[in-house]
C-alpha atoms as a PDB file:
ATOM      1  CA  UNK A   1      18.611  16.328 -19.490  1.00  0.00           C
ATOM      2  CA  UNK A   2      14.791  17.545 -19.212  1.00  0.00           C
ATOM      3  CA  UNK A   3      13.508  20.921 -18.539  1.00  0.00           C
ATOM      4  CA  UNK A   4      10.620  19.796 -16.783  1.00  0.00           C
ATOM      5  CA  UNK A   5       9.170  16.293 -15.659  1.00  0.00           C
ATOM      6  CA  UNK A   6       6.259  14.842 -14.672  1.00  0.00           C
ATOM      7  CA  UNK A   7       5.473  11.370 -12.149  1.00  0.00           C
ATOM      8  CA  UNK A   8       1.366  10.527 -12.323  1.00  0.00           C
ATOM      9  CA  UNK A   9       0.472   7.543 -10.018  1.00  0.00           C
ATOM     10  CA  UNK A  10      -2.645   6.266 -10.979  1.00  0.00           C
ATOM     11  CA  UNK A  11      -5.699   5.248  -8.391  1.00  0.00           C
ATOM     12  CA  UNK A  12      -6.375   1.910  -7.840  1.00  0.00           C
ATOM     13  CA  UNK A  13      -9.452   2.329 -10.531  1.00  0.00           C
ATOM     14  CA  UNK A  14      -7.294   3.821 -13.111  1.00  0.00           C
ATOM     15  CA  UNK A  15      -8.971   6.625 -14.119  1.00  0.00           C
ATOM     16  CA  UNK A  16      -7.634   9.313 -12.084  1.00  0.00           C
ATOM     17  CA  UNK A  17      -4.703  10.384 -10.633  1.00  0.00           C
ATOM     18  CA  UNK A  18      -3.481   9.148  -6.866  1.00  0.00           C
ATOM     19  CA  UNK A  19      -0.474  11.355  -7.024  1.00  0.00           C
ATOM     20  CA  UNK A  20       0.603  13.616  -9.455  1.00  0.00           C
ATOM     21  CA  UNK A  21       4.216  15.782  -9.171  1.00  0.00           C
ATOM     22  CA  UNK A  22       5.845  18.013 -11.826  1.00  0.00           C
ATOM     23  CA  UNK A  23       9.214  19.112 -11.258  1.00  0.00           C
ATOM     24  CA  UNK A  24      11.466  21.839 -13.251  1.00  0.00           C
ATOM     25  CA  UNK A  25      14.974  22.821 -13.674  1.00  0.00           C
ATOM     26  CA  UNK A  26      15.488  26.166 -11.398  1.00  0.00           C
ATOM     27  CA  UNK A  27      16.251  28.162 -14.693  1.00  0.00           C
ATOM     28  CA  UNK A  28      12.814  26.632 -16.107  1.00  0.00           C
ATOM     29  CA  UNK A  29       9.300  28.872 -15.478  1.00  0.00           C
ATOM     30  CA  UNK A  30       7.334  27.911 -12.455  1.00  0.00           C
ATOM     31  CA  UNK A  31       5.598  25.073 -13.266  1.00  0.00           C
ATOM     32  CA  UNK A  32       1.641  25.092 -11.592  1.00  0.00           C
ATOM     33  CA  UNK A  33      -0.713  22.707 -13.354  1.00  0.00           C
ATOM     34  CA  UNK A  34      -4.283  23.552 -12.164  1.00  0.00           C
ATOM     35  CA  UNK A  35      -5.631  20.109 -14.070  1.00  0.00           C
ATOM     36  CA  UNK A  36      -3.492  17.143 -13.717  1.00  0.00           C
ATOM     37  CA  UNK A  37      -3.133  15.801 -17.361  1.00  0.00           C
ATOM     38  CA  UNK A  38      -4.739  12.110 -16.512  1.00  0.00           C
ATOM     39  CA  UNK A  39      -6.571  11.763 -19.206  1.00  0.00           C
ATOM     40  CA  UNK A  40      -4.201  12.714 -22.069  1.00  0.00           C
ATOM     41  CA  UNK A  41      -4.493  10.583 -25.507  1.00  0.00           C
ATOM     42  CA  UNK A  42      -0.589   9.925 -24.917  1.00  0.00           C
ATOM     43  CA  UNK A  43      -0.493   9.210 -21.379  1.00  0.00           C
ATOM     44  CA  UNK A  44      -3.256   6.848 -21.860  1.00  0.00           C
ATOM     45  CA  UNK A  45      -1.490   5.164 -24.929  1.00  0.00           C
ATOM     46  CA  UNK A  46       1.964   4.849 -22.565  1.00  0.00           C
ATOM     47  CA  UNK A  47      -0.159   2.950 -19.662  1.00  0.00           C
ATOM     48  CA  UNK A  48      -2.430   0.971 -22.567  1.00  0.00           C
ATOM     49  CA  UNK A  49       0.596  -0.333 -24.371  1.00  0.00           C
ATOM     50  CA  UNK A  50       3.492  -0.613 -21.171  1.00  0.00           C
ATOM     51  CA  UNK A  51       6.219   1.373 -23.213  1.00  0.00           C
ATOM     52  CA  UNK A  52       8.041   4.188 -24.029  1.00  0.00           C
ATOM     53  CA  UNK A  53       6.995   6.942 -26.479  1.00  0.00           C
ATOM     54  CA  UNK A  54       9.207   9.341 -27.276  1.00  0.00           C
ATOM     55  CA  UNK A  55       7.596  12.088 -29.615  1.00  0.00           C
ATOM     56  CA  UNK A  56      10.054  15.415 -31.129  1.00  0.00           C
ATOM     57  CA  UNK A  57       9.640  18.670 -32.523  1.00  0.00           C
ATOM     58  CA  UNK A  58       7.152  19.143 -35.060  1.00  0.00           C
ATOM     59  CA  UNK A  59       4.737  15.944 -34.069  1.00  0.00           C
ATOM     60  CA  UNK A  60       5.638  17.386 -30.294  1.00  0.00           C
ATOM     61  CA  UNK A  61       3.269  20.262 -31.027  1.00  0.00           C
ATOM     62  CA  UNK A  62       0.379  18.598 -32.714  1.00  0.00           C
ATOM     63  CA  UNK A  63       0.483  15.591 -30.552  1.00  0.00           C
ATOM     64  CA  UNK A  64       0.788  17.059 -26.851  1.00  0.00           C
ATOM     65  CA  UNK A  65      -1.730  20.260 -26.703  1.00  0.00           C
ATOM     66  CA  UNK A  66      -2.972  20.362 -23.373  1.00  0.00           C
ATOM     67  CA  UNK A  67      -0.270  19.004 -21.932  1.00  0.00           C
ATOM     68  CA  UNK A  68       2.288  21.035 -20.437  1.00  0.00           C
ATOM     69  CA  UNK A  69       1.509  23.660 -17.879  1.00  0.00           C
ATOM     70  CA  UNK A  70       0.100  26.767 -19.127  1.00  0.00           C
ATOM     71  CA  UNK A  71       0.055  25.316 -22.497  1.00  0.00           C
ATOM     72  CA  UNK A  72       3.192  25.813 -23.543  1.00  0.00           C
ATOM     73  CA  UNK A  73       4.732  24.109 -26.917  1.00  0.00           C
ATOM     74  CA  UNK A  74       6.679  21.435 -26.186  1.00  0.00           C
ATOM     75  CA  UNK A  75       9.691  20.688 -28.485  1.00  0.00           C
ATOM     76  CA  UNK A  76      10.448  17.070 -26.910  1.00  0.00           C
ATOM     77  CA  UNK A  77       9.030  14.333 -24.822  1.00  0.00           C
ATOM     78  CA  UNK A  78       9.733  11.357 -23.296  1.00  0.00           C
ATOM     79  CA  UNK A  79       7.126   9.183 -21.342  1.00  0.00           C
ATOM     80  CA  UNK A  80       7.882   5.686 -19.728  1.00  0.00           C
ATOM     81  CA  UNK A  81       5.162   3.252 -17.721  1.00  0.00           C
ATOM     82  CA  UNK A  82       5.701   3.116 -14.304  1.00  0.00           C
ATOM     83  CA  UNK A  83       5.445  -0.572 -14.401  1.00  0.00           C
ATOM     84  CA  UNK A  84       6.268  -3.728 -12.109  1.00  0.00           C
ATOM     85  CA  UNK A  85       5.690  -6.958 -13.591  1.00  0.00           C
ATOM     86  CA  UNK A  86       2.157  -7.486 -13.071  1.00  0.00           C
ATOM     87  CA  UNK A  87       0.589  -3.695 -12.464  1.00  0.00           C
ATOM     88  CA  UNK A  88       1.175  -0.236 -14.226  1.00  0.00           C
ATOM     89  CA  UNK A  89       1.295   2.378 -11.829  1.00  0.00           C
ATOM     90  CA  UNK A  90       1.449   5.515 -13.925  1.00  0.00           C
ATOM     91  CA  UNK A  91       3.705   7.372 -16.019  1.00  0.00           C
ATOM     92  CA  UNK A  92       7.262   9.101 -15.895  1.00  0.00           C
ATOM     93  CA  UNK A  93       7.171  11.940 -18.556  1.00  0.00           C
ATOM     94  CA  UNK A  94      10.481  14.244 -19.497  1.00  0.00           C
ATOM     95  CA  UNK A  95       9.211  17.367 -21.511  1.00  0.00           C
ATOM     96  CA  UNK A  96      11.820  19.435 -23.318  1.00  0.00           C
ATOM     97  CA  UNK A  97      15.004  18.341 -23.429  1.00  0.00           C
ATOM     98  CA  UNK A  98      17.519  20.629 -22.902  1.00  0.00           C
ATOM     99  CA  UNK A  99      19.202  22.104 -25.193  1.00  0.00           C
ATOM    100  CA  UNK A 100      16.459  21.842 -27.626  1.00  0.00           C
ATOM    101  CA  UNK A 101      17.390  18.886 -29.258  1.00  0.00           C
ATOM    102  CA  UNK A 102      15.467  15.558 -29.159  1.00  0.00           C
ATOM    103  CA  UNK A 103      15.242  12.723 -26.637  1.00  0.00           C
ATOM    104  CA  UNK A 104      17.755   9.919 -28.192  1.00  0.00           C
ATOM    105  CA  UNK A 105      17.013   5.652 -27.261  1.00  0.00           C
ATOM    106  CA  UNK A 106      19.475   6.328 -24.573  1.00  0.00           C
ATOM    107  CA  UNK A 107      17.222   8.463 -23.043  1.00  0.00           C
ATOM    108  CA  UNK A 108      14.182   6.387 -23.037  1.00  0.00           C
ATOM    109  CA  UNK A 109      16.288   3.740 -21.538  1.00  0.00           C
ATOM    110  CA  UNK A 110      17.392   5.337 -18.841  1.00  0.00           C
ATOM    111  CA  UNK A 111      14.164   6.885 -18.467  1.00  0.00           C
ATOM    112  CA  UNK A 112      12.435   3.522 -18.391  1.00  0.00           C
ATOM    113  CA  UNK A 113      14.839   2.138 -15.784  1.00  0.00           C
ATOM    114  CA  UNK A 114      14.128   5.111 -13.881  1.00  0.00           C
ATOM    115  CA  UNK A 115       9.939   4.390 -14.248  1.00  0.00           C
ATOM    116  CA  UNK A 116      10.953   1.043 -13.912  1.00  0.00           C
ATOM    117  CA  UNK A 117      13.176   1.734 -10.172  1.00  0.00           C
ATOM    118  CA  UNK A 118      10.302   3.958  -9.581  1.00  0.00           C
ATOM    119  CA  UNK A 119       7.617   1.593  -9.829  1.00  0.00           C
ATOM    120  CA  UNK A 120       9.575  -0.685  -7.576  1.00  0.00           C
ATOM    121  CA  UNK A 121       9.755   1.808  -5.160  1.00  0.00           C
ATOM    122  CA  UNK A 122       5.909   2.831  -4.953  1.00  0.00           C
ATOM    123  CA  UNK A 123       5.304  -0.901  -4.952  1.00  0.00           C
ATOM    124  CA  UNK A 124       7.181  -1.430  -1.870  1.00  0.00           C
ATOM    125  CA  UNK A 125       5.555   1.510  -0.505  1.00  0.00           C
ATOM    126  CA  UNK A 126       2.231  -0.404  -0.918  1.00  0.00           C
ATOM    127  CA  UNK A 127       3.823  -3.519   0.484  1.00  0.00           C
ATOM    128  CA  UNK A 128       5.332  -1.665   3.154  1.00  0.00           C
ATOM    129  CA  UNK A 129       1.254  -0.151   4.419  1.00  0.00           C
ATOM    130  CA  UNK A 130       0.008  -3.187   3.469  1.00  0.00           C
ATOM    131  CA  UNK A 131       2.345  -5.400   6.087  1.00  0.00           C
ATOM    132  CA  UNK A 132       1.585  -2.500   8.807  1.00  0.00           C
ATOM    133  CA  UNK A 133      -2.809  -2.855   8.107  1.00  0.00           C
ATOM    134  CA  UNK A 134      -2.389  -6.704   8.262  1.00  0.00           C
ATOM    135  CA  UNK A 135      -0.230  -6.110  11.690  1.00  0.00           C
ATOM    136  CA  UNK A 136      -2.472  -3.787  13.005  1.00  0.00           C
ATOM    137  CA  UNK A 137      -5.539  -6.204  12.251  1.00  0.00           C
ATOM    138  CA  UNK A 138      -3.280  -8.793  14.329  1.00  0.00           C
ATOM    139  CA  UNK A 139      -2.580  -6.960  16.864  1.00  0.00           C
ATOM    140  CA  UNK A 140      -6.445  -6.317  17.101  1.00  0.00           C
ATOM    141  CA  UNK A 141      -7.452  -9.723  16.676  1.00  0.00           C
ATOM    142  CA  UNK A 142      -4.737 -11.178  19.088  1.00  0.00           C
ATOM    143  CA  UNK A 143      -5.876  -8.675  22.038  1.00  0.00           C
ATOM    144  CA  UNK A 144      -9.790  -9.907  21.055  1.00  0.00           C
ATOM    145  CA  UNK A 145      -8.852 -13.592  21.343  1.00  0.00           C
ATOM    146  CA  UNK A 146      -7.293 -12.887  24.600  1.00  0.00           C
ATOM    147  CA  UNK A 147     -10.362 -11.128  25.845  1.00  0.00           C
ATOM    148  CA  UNK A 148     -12.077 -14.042  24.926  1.00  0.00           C
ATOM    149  CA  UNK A 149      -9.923 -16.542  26.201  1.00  0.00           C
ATOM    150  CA  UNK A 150      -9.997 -14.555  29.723  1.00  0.00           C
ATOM    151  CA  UNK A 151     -13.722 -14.659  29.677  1.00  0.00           C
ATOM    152  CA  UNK A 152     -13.733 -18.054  28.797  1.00  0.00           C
ATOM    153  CA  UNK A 153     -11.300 -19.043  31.733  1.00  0.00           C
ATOM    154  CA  UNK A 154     -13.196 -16.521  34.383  1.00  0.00           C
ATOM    155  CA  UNK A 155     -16.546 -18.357  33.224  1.00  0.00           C
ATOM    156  CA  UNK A 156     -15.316 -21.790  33.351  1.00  0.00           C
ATOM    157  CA  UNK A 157     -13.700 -21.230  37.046  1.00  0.00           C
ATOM    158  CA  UNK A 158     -16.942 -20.320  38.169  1.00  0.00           C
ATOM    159  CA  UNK A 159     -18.924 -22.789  36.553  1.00  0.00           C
ATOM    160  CA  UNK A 160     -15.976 -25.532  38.616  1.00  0.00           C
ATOM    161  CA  UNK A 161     -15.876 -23.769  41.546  1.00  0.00           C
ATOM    162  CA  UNK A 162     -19.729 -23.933  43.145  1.00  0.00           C
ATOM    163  CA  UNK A 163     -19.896 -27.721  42.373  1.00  0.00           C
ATOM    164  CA  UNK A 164     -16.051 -28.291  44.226  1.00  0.00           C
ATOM    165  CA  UNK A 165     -17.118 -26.127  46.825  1.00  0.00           C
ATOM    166  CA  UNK A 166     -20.258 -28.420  47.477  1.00  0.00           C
ATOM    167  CA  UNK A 167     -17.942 -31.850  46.739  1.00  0.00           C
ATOM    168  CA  UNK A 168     -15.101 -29.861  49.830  1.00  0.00           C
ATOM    169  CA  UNK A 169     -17.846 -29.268  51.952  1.00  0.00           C
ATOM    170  CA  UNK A 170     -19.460 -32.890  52.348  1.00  0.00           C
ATOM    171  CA  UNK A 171     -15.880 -34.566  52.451  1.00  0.00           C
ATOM    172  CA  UNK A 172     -15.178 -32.467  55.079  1.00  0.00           C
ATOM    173  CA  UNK A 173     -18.434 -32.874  56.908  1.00  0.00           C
ATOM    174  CA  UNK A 174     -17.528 -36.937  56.749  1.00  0.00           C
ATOM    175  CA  UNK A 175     -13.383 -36.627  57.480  1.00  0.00           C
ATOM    176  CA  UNK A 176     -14.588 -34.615  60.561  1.00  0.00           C
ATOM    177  CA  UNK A 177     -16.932 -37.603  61.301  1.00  0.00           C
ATOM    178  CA  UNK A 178     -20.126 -35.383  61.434  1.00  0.00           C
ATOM    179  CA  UNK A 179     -22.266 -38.025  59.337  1.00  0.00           C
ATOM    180  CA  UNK A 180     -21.023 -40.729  61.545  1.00  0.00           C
ATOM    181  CA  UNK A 181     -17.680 -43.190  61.331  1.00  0.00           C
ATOM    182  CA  UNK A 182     -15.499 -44.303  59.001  1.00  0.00           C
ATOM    183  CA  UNK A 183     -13.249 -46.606  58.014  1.00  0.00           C
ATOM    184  CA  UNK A 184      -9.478 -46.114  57.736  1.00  0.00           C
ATOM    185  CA  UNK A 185      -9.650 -46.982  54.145  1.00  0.00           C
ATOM    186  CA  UNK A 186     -12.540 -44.296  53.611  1.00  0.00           C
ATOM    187  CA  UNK A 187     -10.456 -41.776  54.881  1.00  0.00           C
ATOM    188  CA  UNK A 188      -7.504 -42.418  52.729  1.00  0.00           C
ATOM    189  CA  UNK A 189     -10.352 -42.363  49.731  1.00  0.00           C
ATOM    190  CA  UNK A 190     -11.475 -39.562  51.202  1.00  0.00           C
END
């Protein structure tokens, strides 16, 4: 039932914005926003504190300057953490409900479960690049060790193969009886 919204992923540091998106209904203005609103007293009080704040009408406009593209007043607002259970990601923020009436406690609920089903998402997203680096790194190290381990076989079968060659050369020498006779039982050894 909002006008507008906004989804701010935070970078890994915090302080600025990874991803930042801003939506409107089609009968709503264009929405542009030149400076991503990162830094916002509000925002930063919905990531400090991991909940909802839901802020109408006349606090609306004294509370959220600077915060809506092309500084427009904003009647009603609705922010929820985009949260898992260990990291907050960023922020899901409704602005102007429609109808101009205020966000109710069934709003913020569903707009926490949505922040909340969000959140999952990105963090399986993370998971998701994460697995693929870690199999690419295996794939790298796995094609190293088998470098290795053909060098290592390549230098050991030469290292074998001159000494054998000598031992196959003076056997033969004495099974052809070119170093003189021998014995039945030396041949069998031999």
């Amino acid at each position: 039932g909002a006008r507008k919204s906004m989804l701010g992923i935070l970078s890994e540091n915090g302080n600025d914005l990874k991803h930042f998106f801003i939506n409107g209904l089609k009968d709503a203005n264009p929405i542009v926003h030149d400076r991503p609103p990162v830094h916002h007293s509000v925002l930063k009080t919905i990531v400090r504190d991991r909940k909802a704040v839901r802020i109408n009408h006349a606090e609306a406009n004294t509370r959220l300057d600077q915060l809506s593209p092309y500084n427009s007043p904003i009647q009603s607002f609705l922010g929820a953490p985009l949260m898992s259970a260990t990291e907050v990601y960023g922020w899901l923020v409704l602005l102007e409900k429609q109808g101009n009436s205020e966000f109710t406690e069934e709003d913020e609920r569903m707009a926490t479960t949505l922040a909340a089903q969000a959140a999952i998402a990105y963090e399986n997203a993370l998971l998701s690049e994460l697995l693929q680096e870690n199999a690419e790194e295996l794939d790298r190290t796995r094609l190293e060790q088998l470098e290795l381990k053909d060098q290592f076989i390549s230098h050991v079968s030469h290292e074998l193969r001159s000494p054998l060659a000598v031992l196959h050369q003076y056997t033969t020498i004495l099974l052809d009886g070119l170093a003189g006779g021998i014995s039945d039982e030396q041949r069998e050894y031999l």
